[in-house]
N, C-alpha and C. Protein backbone atom coordinates (compact mmCIF):
# COMPACT_ATOMS: atom_id res chain seq x y z
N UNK A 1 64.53 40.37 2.66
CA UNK A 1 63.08 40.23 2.45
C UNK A 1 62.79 38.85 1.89
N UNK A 2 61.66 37.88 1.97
CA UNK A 2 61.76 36.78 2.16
C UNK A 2 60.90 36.67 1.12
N UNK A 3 60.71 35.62 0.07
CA UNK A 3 59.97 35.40 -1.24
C UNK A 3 58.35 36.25 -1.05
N UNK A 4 57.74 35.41 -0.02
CA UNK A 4 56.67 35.94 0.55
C UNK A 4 56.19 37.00 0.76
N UNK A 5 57.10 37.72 0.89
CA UNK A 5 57.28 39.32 1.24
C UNK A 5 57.18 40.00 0.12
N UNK A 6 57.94 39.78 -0.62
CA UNK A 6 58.42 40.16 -1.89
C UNK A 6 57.25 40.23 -2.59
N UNK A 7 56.62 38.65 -2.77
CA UNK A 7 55.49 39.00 -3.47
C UNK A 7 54.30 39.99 -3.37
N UNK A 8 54.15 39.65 -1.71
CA UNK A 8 53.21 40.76 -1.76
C UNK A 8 53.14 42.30 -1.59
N UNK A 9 54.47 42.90 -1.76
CA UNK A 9 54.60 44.48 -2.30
C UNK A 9 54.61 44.49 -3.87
N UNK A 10 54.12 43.46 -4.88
CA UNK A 10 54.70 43.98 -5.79
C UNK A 10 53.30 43.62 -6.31
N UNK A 11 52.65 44.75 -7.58
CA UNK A 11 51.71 44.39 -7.91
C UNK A 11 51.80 43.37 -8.74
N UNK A 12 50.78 42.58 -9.21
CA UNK A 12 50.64 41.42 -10.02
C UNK A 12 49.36 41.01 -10.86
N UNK A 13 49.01 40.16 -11.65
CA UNK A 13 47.66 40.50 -12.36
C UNK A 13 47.23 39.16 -11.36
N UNK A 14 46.05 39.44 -10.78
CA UNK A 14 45.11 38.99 -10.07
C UNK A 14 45.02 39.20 -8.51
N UNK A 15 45.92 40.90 -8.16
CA UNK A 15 45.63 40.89 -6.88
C UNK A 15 44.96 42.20 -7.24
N UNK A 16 44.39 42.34 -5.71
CA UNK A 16 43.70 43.42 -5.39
C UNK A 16 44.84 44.41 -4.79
N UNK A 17 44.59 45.94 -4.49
CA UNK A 17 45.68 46.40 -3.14
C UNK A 17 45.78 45.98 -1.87
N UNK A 18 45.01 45.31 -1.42
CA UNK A 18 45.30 44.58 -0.35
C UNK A 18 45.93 43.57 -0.11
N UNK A 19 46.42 42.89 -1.35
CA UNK A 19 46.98 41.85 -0.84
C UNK A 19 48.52 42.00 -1.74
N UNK A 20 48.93 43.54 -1.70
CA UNK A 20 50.19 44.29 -1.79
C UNK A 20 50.80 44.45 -0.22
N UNK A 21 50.24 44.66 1.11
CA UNK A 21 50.61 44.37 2.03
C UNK A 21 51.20 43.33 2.44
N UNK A 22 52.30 43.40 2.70
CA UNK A 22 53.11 42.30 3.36
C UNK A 22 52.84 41.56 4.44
N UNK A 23 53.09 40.01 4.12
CA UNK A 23 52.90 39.09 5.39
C UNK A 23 53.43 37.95 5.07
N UNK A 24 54.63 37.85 6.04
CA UNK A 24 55.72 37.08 6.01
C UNK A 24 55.54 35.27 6.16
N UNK A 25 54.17 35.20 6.97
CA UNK A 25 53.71 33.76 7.20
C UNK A 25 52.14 33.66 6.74
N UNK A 26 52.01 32.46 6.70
CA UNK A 26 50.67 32.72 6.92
C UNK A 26 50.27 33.23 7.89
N UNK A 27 50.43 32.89 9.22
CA UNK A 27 49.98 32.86 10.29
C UNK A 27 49.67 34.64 10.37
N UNK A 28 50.66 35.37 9.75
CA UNK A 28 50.48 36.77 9.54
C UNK A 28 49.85 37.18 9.05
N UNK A 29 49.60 36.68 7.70
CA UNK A 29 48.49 37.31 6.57
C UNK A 29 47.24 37.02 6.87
N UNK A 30 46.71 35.99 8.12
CA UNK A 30 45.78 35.45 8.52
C UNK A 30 45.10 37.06 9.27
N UNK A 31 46.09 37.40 10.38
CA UNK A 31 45.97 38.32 10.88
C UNK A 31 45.71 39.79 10.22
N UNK A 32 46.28 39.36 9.25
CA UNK A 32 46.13 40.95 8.45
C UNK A 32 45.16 41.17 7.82
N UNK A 33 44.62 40.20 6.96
CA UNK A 33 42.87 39.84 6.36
C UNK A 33 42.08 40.14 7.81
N UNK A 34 41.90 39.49 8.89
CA UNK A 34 41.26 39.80 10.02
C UNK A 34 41.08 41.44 10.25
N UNK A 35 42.66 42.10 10.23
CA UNK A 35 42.41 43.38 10.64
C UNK A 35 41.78 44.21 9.02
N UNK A 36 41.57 43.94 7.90
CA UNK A 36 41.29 44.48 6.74
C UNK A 36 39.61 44.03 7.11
N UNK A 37 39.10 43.38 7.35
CA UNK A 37 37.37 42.67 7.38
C UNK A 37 37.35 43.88 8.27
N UNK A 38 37.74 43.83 9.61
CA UNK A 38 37.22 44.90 10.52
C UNK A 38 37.56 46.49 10.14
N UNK A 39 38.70 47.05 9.53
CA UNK A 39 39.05 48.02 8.93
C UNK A 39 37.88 48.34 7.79
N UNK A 40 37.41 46.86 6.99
CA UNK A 40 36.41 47.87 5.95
C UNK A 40 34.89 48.10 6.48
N UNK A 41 34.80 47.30 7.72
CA UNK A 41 33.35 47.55 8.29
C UNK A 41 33.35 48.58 8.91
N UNK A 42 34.55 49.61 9.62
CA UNK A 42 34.14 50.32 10.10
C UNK A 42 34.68 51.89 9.26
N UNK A 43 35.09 51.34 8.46
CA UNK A 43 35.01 52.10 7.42
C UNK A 43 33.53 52.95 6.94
N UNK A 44 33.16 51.62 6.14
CA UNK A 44 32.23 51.28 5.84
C UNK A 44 30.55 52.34 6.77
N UNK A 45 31.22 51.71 8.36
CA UNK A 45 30.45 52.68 9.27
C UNK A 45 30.42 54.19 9.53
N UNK A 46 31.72 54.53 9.45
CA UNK A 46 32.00 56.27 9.62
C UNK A 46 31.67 56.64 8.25
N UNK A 47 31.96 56.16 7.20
CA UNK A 47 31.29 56.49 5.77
C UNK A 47 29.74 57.00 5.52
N UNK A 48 29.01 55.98 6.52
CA UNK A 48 27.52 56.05 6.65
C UNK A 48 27.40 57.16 7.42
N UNK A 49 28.10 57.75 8.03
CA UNK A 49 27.58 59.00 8.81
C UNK A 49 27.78 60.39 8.10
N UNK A 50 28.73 60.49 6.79
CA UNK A 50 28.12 61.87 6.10
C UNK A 50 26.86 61.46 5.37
N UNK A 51 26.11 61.79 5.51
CA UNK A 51 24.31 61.60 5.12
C UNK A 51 24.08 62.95 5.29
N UNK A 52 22.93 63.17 4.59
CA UNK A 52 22.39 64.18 3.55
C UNK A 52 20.63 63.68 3.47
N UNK A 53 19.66 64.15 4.17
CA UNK A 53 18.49 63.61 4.25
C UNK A 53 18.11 64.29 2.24
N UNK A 54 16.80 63.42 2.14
CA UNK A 54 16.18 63.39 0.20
C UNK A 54 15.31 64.07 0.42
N UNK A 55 14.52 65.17 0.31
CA UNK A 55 13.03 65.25 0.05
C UNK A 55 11.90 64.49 -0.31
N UNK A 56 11.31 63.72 0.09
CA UNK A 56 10.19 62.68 -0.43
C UNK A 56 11.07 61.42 -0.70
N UNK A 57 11.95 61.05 -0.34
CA UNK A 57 12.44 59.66 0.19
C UNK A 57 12.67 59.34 1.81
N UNK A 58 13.09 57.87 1.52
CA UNK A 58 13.14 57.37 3.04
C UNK A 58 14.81 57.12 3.18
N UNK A 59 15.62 57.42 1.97
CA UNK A 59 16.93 57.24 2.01
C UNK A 59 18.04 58.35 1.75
N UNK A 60 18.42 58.27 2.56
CA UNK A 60 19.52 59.81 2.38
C UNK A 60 20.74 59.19 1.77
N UNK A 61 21.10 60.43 1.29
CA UNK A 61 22.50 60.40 0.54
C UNK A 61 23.95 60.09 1.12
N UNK A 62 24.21 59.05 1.46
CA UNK A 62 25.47 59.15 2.16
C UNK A 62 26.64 58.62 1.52
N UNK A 63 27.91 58.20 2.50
CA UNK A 63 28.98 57.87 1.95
C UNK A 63 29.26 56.65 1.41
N UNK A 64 28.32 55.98 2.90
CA UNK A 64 28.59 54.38 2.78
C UNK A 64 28.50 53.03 1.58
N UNK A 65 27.94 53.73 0.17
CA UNK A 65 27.67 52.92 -0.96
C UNK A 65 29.15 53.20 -1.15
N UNK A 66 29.91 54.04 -1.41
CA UNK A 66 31.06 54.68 -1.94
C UNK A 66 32.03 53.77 -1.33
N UNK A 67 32.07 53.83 0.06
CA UNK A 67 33.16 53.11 1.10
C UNK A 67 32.95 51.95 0.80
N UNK A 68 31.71 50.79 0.82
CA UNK A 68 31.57 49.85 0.76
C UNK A 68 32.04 49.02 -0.37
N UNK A 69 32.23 49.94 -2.05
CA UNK A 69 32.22 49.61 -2.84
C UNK A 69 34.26 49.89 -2.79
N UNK A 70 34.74 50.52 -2.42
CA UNK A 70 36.07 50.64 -2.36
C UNK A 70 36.80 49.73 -1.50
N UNK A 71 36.01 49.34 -0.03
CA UNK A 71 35.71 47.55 0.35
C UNK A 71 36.17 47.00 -0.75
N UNK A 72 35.25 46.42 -1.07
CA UNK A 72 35.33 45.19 -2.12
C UNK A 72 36.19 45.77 -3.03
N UNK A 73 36.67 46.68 -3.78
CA UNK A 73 37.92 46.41 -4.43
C UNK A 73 39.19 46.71 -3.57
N UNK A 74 39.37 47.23 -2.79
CA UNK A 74 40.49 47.31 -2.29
C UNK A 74 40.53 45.66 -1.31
N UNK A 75 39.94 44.98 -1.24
CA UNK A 75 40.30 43.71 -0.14
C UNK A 75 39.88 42.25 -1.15
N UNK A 76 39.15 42.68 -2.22
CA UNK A 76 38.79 41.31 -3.29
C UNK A 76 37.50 40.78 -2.59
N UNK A 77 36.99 40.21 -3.60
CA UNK A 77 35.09 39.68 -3.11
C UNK A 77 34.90 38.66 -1.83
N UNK A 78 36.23 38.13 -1.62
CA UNK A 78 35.72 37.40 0.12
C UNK A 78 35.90 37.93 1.22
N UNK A 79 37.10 38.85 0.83
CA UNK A 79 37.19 39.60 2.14
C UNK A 79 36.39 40.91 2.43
N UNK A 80 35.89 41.59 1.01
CA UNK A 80 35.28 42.28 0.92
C UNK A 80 33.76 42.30 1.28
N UNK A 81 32.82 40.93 1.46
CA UNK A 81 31.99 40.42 1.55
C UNK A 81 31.90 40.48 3.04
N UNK A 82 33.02 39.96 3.32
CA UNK A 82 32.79 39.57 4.99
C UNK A 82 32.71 40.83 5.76
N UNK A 83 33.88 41.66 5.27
CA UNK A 83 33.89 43.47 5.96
C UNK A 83 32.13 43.79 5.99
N UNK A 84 31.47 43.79 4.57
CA UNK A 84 30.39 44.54 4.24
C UNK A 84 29.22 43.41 5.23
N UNK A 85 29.41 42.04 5.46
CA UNK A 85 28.50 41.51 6.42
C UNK A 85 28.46 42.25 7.71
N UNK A 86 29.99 41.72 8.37
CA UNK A 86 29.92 41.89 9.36
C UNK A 86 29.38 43.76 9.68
N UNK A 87 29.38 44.44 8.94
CA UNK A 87 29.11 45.95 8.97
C UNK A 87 27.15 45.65 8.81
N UNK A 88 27.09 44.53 8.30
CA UNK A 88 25.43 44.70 8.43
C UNK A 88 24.75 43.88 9.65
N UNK A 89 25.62 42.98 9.72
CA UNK A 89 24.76 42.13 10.99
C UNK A 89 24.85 42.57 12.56
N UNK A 90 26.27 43.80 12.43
CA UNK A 90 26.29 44.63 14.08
C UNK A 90 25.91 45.97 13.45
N UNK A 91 25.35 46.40 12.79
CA UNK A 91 23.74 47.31 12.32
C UNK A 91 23.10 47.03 12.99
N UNK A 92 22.30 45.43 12.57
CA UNK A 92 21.12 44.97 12.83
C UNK A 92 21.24 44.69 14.13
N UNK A 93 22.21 44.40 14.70
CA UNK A 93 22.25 43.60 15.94
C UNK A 93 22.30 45.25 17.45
N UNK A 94 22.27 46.24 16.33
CA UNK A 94 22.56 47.59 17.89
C UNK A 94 23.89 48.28 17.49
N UNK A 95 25.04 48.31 16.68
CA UNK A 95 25.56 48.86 16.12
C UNK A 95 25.00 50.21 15.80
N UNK A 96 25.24 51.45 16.29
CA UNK A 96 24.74 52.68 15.72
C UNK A 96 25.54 53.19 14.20
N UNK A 97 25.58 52.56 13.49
CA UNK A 97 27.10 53.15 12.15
C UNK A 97 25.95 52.67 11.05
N UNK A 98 24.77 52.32 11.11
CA UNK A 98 24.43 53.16 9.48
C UNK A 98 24.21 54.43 9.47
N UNK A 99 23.31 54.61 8.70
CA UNK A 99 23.24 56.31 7.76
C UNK A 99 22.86 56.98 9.15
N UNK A 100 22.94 58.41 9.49
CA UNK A 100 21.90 58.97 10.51
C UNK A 100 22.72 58.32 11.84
N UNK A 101 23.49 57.28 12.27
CA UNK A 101 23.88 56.56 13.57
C UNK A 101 22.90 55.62 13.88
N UNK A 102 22.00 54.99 13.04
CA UNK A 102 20.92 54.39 13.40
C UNK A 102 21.23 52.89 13.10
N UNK A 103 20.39 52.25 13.92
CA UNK A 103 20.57 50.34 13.63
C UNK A 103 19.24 49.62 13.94
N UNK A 104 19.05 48.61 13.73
CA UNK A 104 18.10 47.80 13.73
C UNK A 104 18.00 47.08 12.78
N UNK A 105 16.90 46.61 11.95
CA UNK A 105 16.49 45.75 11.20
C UNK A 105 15.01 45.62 10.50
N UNK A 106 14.70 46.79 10.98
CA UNK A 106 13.93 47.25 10.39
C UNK A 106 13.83 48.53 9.67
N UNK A 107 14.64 49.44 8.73
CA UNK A 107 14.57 50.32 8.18
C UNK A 107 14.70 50.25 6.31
N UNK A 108 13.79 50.57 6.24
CA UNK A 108 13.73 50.83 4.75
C UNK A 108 14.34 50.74 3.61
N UNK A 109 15.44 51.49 4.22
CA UNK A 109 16.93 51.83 3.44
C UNK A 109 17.89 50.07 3.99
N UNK A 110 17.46 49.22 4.81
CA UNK A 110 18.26 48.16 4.72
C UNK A 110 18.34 47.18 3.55
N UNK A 111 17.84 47.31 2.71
CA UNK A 111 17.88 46.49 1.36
C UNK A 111 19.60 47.11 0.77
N UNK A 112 19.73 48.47 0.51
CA UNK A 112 20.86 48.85 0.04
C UNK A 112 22.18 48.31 0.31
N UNK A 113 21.71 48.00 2.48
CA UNK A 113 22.97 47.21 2.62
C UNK A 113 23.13 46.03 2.29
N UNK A 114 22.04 45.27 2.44
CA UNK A 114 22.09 43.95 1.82
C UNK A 114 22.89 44.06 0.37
N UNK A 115 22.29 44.57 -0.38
CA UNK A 115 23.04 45.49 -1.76
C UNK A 115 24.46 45.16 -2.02
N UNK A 116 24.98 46.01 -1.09
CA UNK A 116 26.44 46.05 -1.05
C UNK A 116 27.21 45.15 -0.45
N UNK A 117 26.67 44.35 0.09
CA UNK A 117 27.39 42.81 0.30
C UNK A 117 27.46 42.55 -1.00
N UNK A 118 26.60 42.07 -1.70
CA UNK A 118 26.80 41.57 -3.12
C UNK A 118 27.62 42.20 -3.80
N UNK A 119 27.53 43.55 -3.92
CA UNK A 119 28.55 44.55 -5.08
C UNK A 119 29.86 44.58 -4.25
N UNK A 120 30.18 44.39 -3.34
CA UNK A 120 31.55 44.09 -2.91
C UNK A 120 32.20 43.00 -3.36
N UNK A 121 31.40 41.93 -3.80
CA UNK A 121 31.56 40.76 -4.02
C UNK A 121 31.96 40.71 -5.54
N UNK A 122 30.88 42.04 -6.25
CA UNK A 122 30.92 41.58 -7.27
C UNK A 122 32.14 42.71 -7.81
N UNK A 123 32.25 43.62 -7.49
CA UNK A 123 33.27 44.59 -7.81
C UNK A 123 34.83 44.03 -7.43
N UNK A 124 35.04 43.38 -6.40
CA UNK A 124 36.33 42.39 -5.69
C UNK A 124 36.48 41.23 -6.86
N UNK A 125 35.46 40.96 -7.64
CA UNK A 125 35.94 39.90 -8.36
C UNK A 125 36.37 40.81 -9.83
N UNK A 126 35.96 41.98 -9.98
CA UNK A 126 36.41 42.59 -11.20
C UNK A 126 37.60 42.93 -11.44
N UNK A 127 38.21 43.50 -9.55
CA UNK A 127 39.26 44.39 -9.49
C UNK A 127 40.34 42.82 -9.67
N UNK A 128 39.91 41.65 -9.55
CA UNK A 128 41.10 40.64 -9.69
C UNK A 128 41.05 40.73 -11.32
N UNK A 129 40.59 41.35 -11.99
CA UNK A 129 40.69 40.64 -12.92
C UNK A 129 40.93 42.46 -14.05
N UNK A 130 41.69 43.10 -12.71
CA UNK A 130 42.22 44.42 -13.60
C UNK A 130 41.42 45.36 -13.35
N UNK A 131 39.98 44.95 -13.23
CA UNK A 131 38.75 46.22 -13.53
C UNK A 131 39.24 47.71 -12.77
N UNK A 132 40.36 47.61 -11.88
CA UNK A 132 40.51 49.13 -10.85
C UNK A 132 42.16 49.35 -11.13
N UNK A 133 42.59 49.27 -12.46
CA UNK A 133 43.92 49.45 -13.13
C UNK A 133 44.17 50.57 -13.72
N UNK A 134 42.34 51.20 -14.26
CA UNK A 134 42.63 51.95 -15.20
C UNK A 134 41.37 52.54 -15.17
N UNK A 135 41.43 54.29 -15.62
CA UNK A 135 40.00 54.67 -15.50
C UNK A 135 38.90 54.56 -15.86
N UNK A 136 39.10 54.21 -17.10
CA UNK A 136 37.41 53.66 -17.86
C UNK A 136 37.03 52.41 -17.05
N UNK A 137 38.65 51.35 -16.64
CA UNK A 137 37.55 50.17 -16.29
C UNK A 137 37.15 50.71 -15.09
N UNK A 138 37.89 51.32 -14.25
CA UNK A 138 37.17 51.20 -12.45
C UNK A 138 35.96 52.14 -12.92
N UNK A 139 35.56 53.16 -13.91
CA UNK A 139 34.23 53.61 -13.98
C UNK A 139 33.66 52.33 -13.80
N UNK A 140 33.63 51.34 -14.94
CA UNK A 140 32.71 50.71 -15.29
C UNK A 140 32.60 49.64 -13.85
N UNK A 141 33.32 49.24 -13.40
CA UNK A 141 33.66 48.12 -11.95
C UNK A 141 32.67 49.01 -10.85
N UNK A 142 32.75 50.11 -11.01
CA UNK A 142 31.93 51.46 -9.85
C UNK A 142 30.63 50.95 -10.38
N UNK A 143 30.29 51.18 -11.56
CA UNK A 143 28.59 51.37 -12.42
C UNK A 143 28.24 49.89 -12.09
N UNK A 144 29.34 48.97 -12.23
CA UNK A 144 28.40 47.58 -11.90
C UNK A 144 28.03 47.17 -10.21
N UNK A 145 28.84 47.77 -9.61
CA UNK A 145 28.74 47.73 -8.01
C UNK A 145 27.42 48.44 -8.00
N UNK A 146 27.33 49.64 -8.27
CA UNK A 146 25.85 50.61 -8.06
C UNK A 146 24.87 49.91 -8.47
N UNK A 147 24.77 49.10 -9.41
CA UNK A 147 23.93 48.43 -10.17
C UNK A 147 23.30 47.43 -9.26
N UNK A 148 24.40 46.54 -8.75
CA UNK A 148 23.98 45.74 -8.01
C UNK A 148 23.32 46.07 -6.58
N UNK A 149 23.66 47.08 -6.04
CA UNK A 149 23.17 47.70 -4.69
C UNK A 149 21.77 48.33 -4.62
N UNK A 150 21.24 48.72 -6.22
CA UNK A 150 20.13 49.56 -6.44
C UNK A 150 19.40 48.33 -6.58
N UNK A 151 19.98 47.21 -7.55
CA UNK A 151 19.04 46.24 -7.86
C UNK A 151 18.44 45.21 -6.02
N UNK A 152 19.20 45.34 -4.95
CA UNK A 152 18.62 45.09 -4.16
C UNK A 152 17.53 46.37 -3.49
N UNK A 153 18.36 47.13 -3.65
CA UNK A 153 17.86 48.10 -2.40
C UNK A 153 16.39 48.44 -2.65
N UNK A 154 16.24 49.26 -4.42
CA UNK A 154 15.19 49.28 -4.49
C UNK A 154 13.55 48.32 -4.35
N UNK A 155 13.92 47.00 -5.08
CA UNK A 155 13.07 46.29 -4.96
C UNK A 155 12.65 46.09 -2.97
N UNK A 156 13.38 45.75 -3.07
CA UNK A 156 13.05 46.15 -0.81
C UNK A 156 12.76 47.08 0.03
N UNK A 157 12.68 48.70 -0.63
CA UNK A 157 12.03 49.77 -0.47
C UNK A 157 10.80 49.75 -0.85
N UNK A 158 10.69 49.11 -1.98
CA UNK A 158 9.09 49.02 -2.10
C UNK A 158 8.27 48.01 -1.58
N UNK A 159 8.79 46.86 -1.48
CA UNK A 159 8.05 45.68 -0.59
C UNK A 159 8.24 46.39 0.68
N UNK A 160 9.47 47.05 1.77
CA UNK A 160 9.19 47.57 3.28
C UNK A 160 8.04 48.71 2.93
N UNK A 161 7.68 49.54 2.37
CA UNK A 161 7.09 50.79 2.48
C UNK A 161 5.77 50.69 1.74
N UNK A 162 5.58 49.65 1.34
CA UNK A 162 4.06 49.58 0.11
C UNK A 162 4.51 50.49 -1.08
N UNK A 163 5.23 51.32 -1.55
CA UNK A 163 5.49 52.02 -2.84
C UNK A 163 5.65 51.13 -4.18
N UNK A 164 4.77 51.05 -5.08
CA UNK A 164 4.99 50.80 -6.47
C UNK A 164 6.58 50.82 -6.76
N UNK A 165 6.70 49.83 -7.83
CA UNK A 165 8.48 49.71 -7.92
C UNK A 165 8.56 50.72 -8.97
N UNK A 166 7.94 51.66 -9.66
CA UNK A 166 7.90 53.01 -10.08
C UNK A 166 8.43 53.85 -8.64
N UNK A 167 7.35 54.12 -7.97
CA UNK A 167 7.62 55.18 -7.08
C UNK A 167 8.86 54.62 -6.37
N UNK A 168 9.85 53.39 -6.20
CA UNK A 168 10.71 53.36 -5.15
C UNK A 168 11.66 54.01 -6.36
N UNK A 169 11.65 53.47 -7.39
CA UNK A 169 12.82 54.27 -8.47
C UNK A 169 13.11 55.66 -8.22
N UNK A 170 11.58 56.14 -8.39
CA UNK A 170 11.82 57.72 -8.06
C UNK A 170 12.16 58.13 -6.79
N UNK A 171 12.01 57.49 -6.00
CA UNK A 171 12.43 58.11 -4.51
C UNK A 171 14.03 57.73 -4.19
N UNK A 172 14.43 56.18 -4.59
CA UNK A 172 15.36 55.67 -4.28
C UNK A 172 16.55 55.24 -4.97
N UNK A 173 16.18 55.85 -6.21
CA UNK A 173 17.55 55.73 -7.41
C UNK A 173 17.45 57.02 -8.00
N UNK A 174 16.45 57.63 -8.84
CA UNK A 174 16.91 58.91 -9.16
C UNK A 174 17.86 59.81 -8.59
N UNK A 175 17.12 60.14 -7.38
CA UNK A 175 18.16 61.38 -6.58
C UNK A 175 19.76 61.07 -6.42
N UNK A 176 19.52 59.92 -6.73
CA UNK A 176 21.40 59.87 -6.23
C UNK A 176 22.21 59.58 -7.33
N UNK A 177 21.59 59.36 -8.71
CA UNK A 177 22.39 59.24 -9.82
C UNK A 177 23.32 60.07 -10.27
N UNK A 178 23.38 61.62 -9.48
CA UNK A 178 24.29 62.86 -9.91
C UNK A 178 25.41 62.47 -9.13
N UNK A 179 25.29 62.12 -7.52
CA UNK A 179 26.26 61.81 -6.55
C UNK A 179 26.73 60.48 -7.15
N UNK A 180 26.54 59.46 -7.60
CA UNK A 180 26.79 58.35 -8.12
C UNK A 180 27.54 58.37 -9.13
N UNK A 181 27.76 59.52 -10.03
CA UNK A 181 28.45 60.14 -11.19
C UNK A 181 29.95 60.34 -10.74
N UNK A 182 29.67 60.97 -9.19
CA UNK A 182 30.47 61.86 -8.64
C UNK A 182 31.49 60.87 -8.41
N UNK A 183 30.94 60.00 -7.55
CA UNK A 183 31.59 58.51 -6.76
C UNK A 183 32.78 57.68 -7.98
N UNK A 184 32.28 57.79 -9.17
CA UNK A 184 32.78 57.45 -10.01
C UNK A 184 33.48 57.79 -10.34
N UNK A 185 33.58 59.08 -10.46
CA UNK A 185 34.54 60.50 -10.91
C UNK A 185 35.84 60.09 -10.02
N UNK A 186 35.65 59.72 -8.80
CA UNK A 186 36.71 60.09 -7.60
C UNK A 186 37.63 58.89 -7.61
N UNK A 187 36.56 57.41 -7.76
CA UNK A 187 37.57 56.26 -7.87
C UNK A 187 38.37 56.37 -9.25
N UNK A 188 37.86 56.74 -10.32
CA UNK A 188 38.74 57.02 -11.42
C UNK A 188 39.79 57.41 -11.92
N UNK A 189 40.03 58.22 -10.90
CA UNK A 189 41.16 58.94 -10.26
C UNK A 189 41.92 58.32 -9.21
N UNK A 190 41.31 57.69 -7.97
CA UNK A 190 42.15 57.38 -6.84
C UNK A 190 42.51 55.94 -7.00
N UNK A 191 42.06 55.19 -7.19
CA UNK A 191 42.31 53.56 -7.49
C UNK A 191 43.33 53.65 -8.42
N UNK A 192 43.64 54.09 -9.97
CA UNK A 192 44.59 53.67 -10.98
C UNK A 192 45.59 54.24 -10.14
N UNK A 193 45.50 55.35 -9.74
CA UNK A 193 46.64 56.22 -8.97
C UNK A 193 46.99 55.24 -8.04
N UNK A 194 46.29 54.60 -6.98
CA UNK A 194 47.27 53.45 -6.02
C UNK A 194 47.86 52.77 -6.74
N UNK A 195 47.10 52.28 -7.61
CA UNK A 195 47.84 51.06 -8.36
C UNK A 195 49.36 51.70 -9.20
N UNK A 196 49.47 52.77 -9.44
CA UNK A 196 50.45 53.47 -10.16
C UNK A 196 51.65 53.60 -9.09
N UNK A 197 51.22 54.14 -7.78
CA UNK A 197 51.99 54.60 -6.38
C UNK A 197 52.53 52.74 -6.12
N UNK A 198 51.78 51.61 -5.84
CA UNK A 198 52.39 50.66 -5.88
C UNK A 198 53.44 49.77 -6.25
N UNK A 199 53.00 50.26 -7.92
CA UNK A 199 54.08 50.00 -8.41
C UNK A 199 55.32 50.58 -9.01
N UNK A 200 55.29 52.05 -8.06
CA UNK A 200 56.25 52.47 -8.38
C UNK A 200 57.57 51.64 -6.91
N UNK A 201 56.67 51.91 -6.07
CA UNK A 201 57.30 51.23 -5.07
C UNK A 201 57.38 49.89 -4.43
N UNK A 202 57.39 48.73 -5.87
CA UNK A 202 57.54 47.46 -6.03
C UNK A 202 58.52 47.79 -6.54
């Protein structure tokens, strides 16, 4: 096994799990980031299809905040960024893989994705820096990703729909703060655990 190699099965402080995968050249690891961008967009996409319509919102409950945000820590904030673009610009472009199978560029709920470009970005820069090691921090690395996705989404639910930035709160952050609990609950558990499974087998 060749230095290169070596390094990247073994965990270390400033990687993400993705870049525990092995790649012997660059020329490899080039390839392997390539197949991780497209792996988290369509992730990212089949995620968006368990949805759950709201009562008196325009945004249903789905997977894709969850996936997107496990994006960005499992691949780190550039590669994680690019997965969560490219998952929004073949949306917009006729892609059927947001919420419902739906695409365009004009829906309501597109602020959220905009959203999660950023919290991929911003959660990928936490997990370098440990935030998905351990359970309190990946809670807290989860709560700041959500944070950032609401802080787009909502304000852009209410400028697309005319709703007071009161009423987008209530339509577009309340309802999902129990599932958002949940989301938290699950990485808390599954992230330290990779990182534990990794390095058992470094």
């Amino acid at each position: 096994m060749s230095a290169l190699t070596s390094a990247a099965v073994t965990p270390r402080p400033g990687a993400v799990l993705a870049d525990l995968l092995p790649a012997s050249s660059a020329a490899r690891a080039r390839v392997r980031d390539v197949a991780l961008v497209l792996g988290g967009a369509a992730l990212t996409g089949a995620a968006a299809q368990v949805s759950l319509p709201v009562p008196g919102s325009p945004v249903p409950v789905t997977g894709q905040t969850f996936a997107a945000l496990l994006v960005g820590v499992g691949l780190g904030a550039g590669r994680g960024f690019l997965a969560l673009a490219l998952y929004a610009m073949a949306g917009m472009a006729g892609m059927p893989w947001f919420a419902e199978a739906s695409s365009g560029a004009g829906m309501p709920s597109l602020g959220y994705v905009f959203g999660m470009m950023l919290a991929a970005v911003a959660v990928g820069a936490l997990a370098r820096r440990g935030g998905d090691r351990g359970a309190l921090r990946t809670a807290g690395t989860m709560i700041v990703g959500m944070a950032v996705t609401y802080a787009i989404g909502v304000p852009y639910l209410a400028a697309v729909t005319g709703m007071s930035l009161t009423e987008a709160v209530a339509a577009g952050l309340v309802p999902f703060l129990i599932g958002d609990a949940l989301k938290a609950l699950l990485a808390m558990g599954a992230l330290p655990a990779a990182w534990k499974l990794a390095g058992r087998r470094g």
